[in-house]
N, C-alpha and C. Protein backbone atom coordinates (compact mmCIF):
# COMPACT_ATOMS: atom_id res chain seq x y z
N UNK A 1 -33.12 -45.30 38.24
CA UNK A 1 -33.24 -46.54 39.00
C UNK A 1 -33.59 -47.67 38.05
N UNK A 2 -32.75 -48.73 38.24
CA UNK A 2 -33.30 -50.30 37.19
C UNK A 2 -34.57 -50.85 37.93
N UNK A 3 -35.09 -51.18 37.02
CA UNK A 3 -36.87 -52.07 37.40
C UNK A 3 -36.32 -52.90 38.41
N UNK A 4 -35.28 -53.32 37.78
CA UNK A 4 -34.88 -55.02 38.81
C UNK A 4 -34.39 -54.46 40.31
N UNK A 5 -33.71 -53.87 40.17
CA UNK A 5 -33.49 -53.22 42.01
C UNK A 5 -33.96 -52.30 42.64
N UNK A 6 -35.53 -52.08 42.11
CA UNK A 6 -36.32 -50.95 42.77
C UNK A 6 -37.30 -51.87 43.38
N UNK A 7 -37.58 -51.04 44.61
CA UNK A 7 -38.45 -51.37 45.71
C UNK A 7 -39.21 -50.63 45.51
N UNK A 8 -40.82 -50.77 45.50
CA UNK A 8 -41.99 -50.09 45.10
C UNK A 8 -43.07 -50.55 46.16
N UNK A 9 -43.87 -49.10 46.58
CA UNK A 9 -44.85 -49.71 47.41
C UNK A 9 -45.93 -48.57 46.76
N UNK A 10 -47.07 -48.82 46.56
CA UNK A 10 -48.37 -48.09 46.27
C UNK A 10 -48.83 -47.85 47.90
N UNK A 11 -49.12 -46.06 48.07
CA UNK A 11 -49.57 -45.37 48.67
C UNK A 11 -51.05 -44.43 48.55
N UNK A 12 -52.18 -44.71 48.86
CA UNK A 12 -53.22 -44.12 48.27
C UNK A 12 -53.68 -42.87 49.13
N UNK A 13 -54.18 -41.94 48.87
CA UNK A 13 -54.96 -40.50 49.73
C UNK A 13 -55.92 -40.20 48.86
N UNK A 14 -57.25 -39.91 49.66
CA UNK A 14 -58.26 -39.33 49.51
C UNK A 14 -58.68 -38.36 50.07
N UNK A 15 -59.67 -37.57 49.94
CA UNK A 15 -59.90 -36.66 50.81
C UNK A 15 -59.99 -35.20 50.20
N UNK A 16 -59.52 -33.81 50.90
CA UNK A 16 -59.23 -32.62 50.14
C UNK A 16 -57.88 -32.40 49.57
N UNK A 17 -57.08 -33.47 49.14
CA UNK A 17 -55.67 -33.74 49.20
C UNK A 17 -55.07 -32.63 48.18
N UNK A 18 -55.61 -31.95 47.35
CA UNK A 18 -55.90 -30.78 46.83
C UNK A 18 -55.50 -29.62 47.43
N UNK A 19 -56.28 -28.95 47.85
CA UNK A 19 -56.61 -27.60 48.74
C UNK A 19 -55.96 -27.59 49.74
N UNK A 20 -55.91 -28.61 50.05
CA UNK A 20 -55.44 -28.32 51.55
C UNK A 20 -53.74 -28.72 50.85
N UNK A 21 -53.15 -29.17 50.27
CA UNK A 21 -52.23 -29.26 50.07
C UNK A 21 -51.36 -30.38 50.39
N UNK A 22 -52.38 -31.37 50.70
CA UNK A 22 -51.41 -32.89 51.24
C UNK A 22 -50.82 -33.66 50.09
N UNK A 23 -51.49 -33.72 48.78
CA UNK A 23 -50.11 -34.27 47.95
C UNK A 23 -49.47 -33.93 47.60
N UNK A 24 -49.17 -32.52 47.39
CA UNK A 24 -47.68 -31.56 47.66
C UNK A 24 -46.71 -31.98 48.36
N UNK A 25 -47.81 -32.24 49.60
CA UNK A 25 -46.55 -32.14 50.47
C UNK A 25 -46.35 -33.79 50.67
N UNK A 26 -46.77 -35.03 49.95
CA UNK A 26 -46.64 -35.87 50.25
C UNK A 26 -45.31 -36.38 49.25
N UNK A 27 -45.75 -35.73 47.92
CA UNK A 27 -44.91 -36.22 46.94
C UNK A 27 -43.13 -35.52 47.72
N UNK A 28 -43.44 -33.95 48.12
CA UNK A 28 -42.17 -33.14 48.81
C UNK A 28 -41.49 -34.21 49.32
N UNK A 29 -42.27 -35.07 50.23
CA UNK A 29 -41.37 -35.94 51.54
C UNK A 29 -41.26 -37.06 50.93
N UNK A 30 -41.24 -37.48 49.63
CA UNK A 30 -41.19 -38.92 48.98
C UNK A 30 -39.70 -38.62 48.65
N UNK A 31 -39.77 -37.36 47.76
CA UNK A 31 -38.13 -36.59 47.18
C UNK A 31 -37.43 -36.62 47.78
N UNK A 32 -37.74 -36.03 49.28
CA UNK A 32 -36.33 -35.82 50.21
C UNK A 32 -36.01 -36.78 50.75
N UNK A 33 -37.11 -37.84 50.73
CA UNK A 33 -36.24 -39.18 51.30
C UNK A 33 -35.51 -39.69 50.22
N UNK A 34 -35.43 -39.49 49.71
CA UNK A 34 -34.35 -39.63 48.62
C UNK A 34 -35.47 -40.87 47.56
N UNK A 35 -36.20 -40.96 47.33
CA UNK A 35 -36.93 -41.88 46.54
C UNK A 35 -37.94 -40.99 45.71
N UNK A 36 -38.04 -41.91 44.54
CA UNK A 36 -38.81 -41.00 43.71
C UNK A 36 -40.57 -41.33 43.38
N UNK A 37 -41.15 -41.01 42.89
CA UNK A 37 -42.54 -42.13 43.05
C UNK A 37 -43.32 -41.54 41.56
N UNK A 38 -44.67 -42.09 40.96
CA UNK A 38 -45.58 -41.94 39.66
C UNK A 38 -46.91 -42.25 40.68
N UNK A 39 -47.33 -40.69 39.80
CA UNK A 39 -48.74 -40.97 39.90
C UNK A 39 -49.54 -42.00 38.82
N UNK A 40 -49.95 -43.20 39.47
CA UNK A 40 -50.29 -44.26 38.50
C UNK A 40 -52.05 -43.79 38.67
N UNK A 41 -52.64 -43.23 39.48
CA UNK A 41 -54.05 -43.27 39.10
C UNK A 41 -54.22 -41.80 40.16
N UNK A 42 -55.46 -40.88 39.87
CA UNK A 42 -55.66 -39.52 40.06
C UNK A 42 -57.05 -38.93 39.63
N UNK A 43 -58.19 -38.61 40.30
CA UNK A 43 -59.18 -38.11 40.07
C UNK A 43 -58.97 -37.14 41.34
N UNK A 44 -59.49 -35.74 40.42
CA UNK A 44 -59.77 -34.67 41.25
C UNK A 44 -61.45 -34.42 41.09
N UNK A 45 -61.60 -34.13 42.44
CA UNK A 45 -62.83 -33.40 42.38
C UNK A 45 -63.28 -32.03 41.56
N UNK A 46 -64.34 -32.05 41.25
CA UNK A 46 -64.63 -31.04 40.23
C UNK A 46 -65.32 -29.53 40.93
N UNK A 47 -65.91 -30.07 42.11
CA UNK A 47 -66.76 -29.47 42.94
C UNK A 47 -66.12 -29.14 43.76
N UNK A 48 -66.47 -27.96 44.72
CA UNK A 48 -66.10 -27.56 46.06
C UNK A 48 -66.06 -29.08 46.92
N UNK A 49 -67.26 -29.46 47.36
CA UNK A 49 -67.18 -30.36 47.84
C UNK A 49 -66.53 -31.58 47.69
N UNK A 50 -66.31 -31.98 46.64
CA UNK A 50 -65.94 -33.50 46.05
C UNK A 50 -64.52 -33.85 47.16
N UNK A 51 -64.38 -35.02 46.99
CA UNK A 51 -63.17 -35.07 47.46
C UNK A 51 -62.41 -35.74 46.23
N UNK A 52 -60.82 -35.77 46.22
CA UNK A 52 -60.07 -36.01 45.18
C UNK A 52 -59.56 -37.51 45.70
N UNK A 53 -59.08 -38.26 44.95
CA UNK A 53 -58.22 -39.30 45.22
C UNK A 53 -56.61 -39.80 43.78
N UNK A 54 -55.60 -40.22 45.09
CA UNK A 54 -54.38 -40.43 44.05
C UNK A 54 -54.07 -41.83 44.76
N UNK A 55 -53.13 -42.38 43.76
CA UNK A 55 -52.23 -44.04 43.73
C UNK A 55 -51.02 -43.46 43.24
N UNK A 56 -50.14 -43.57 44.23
CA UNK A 56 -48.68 -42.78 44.01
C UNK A 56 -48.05 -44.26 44.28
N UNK A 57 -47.38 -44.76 43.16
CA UNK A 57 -46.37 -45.73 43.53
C UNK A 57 -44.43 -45.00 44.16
N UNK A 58 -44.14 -45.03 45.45
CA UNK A 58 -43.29 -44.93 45.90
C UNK A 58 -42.07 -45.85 45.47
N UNK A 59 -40.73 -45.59 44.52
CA UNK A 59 -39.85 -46.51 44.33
C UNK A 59 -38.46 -45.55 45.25
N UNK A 60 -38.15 -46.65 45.34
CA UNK A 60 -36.51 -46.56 45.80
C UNK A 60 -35.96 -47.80 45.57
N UNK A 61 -34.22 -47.49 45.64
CA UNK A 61 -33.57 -48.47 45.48
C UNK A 61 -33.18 -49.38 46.75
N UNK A 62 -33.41 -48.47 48.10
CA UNK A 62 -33.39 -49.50 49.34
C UNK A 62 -34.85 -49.43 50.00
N UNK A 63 -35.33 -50.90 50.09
CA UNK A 63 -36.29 -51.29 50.73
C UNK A 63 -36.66 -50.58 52.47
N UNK A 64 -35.19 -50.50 53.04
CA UNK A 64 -35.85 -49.72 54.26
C UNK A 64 -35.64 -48.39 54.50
N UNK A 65 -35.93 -47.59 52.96
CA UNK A 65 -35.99 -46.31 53.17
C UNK A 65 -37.80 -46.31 53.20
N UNK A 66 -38.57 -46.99 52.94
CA UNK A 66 -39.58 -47.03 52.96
C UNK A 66 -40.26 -46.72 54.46
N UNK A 67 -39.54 -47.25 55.43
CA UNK A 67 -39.63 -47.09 57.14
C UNK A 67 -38.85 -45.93 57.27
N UNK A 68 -38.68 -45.04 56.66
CA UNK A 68 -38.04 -43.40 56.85
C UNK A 68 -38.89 -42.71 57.68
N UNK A 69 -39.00 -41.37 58.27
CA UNK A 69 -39.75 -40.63 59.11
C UNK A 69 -40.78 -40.32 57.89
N UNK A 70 -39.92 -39.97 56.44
CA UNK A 70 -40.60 -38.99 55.69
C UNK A 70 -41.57 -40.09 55.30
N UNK A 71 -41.64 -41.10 54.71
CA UNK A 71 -42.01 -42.12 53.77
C UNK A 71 -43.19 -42.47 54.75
N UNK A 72 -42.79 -42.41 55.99
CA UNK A 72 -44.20 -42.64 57.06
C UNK A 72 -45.11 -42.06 57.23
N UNK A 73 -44.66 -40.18 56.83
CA UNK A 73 -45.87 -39.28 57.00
C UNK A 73 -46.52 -39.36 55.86
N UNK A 74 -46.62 -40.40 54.67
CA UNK A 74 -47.23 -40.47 53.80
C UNK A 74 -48.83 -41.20 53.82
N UNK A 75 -47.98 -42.01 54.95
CA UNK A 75 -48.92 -43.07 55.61
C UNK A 75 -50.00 -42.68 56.70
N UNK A 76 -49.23 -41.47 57.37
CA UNK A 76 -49.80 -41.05 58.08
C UNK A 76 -50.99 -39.69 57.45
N UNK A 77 -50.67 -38.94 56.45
CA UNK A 77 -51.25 -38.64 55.61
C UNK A 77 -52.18 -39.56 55.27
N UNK A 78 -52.50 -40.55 54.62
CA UNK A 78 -53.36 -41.36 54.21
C UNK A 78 -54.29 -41.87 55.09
N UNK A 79 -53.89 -42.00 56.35
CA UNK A 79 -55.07 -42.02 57.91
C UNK A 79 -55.85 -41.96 58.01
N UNK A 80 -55.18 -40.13 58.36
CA UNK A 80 -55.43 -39.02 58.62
C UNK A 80 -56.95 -38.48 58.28
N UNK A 81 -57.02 -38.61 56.78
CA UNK A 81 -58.05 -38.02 56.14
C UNK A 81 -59.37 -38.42 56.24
């Protein structure tokens, strides 16, 4: 994808996003919407308890793949927690 015709939105999750397996499955549904994304920032917890946090910048080349089902449960992921 060129810098100049990518559409980028920063998506953040906190939480057990880890263990439980939500940025797996967040980055999974970024792919299949056909867009690709970078983890620009990422602390995991060290502890049982801790919670982890990520800054996943979401790019694509069309702006309203961003309003996709998948691209939403990212959002909804991020709620959620």
């Amino acid at each position: 994808m060129s810098d100049q015709s990518t559409f980028r939105e920063d998506v953040e999750v906190s939480g057990h996003i880890i263990d439980s397996l939500i940025l797996p499955t967040i980055l999974d549904h970024i792919m299949a919407a056909g867009a690709s994304f970078r983890l620009k920032e990422i602390d995991i917890g060290q502890h049982r308890a801790d919670q982890s946090y990520a800054r996943i910048e979401i790019r694509t080349e069309d702006p309203q793949l961003v309003f996709d089902d998948d691209i939403a449960l990212c959002r909804k992921a991020r709620r959620d927690l």
